[in-house]
C-alpha atoms as a PDB file:
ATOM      1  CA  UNK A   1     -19.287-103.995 -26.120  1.00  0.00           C
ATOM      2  CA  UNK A   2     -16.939-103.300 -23.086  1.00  0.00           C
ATOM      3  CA  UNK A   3     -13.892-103.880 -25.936  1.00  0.00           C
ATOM      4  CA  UNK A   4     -11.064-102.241 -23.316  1.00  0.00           C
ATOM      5  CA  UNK A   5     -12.169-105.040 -20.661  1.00  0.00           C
ATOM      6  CA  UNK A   6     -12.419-108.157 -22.648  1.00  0.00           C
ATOM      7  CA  UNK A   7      -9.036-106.441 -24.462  1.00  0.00           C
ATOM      8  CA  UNK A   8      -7.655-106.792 -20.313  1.00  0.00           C
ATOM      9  CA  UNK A   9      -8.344-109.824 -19.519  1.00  0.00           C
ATOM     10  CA  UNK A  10      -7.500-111.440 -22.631  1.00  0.00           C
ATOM     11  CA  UNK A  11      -3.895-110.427 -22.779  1.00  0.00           C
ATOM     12  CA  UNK A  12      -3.895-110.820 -18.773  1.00  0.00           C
ATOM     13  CA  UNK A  13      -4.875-114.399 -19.450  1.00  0.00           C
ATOM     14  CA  UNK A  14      -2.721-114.848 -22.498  1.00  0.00           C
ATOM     15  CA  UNK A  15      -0.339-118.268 -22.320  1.00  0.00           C
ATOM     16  CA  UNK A  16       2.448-115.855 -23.771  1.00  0.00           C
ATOM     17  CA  UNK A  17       2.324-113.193 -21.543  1.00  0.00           C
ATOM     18  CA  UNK A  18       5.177-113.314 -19.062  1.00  0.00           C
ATOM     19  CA  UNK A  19       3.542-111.272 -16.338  1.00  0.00           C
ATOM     20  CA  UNK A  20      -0.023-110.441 -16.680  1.00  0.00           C
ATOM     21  CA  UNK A  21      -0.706-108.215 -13.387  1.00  0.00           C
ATOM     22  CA  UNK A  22      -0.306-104.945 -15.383  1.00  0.00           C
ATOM     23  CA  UNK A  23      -3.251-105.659 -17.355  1.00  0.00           C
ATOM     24  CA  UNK A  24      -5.216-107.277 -14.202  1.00  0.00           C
ATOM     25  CA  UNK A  25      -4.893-103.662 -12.745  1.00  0.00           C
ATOM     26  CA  UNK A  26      -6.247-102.095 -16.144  1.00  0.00           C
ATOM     27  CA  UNK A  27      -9.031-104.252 -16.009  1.00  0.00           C
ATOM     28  CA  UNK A  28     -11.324-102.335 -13.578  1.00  0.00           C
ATOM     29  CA  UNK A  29     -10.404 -98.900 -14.904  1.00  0.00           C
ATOM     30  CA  UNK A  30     -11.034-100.460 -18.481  1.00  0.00           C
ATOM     31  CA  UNK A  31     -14.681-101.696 -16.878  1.00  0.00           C
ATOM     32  CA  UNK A  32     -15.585 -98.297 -15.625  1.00  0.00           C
ATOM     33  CA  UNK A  33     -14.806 -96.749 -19.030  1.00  0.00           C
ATOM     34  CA  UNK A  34     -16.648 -99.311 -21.068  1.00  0.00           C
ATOM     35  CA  UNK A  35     -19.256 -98.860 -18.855  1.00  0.00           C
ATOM     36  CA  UNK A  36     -19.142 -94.634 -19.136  1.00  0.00           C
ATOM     37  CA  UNK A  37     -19.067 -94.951 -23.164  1.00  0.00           C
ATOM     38  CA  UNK A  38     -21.677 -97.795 -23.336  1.00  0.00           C
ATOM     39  CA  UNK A  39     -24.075 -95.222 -24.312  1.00  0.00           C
ATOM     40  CA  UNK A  40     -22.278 -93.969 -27.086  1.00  0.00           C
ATOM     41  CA  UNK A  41     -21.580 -98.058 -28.131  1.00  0.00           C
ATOM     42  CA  UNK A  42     -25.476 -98.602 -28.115  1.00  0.00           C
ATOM     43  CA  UNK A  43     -26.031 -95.664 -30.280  1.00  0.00           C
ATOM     44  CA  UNK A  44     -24.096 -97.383 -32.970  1.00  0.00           C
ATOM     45  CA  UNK A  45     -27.425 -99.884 -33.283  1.00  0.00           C
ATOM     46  CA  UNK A  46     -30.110 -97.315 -32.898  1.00  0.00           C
ATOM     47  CA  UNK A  47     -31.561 -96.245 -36.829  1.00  0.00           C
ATOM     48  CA  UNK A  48     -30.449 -92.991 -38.004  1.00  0.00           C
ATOM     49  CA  UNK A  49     -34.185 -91.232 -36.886  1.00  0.00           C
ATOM     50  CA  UNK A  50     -33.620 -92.158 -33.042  1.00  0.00           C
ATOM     51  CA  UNK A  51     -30.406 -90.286 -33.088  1.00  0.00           C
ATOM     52  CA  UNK A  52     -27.901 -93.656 -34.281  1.00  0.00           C
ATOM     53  CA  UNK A  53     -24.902 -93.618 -36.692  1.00  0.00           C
ATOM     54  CA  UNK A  54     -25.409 -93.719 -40.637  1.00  0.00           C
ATOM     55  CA  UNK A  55     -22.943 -96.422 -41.074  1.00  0.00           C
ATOM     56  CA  UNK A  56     -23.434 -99.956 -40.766  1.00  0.00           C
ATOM     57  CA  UNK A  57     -21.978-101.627 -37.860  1.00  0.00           C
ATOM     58  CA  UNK A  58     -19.898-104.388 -38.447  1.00  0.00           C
ATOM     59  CA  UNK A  59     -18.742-106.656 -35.553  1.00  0.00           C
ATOM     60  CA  UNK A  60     -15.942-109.287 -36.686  1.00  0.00           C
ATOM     61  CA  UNK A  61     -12.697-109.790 -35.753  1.00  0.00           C
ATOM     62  CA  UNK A  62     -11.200-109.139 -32.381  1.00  0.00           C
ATOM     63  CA  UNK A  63      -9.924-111.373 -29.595  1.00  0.00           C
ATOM     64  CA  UNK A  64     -11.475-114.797 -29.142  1.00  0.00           C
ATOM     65  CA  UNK A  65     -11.967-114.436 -25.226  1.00  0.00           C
ATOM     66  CA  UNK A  66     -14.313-117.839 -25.111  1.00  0.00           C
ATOM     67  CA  UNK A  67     -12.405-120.866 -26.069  1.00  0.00           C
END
């Protein structure tokens, strides 16, 4: 969860990026719309009878924020 935020502040933080304030400035917007959809990103793990998706969520991959 909150993919567009983590996303942010990854590439903000990045060794490689040359100038990381454009993405420091995306970082709160990208919090408030993580936070709007997080609803719609729980639903993924409810079962299919309490309203959830029918296909099986796989989390892999991604940007390895912790180091």
């Amino acid at each position: 969860m909150y993919h567009g935020t983590r996303a942010s502040w990854a590439w903000a933080n990045h060794p490689d990026t040359l100038s990381g304030w454009p993405f420091l400035i995306d970082t709160p917007f990208s919090f408030a719309l993580d936070t709007l959809l997080l609803p719609y990103d729980l639903s993924a793990f409810l079962p299919e009878d309490m309203g959830g998706d029918h296909r099986e969520c796989v989390m892999e991959g991604g940007l390895n924020i912790i180091r």
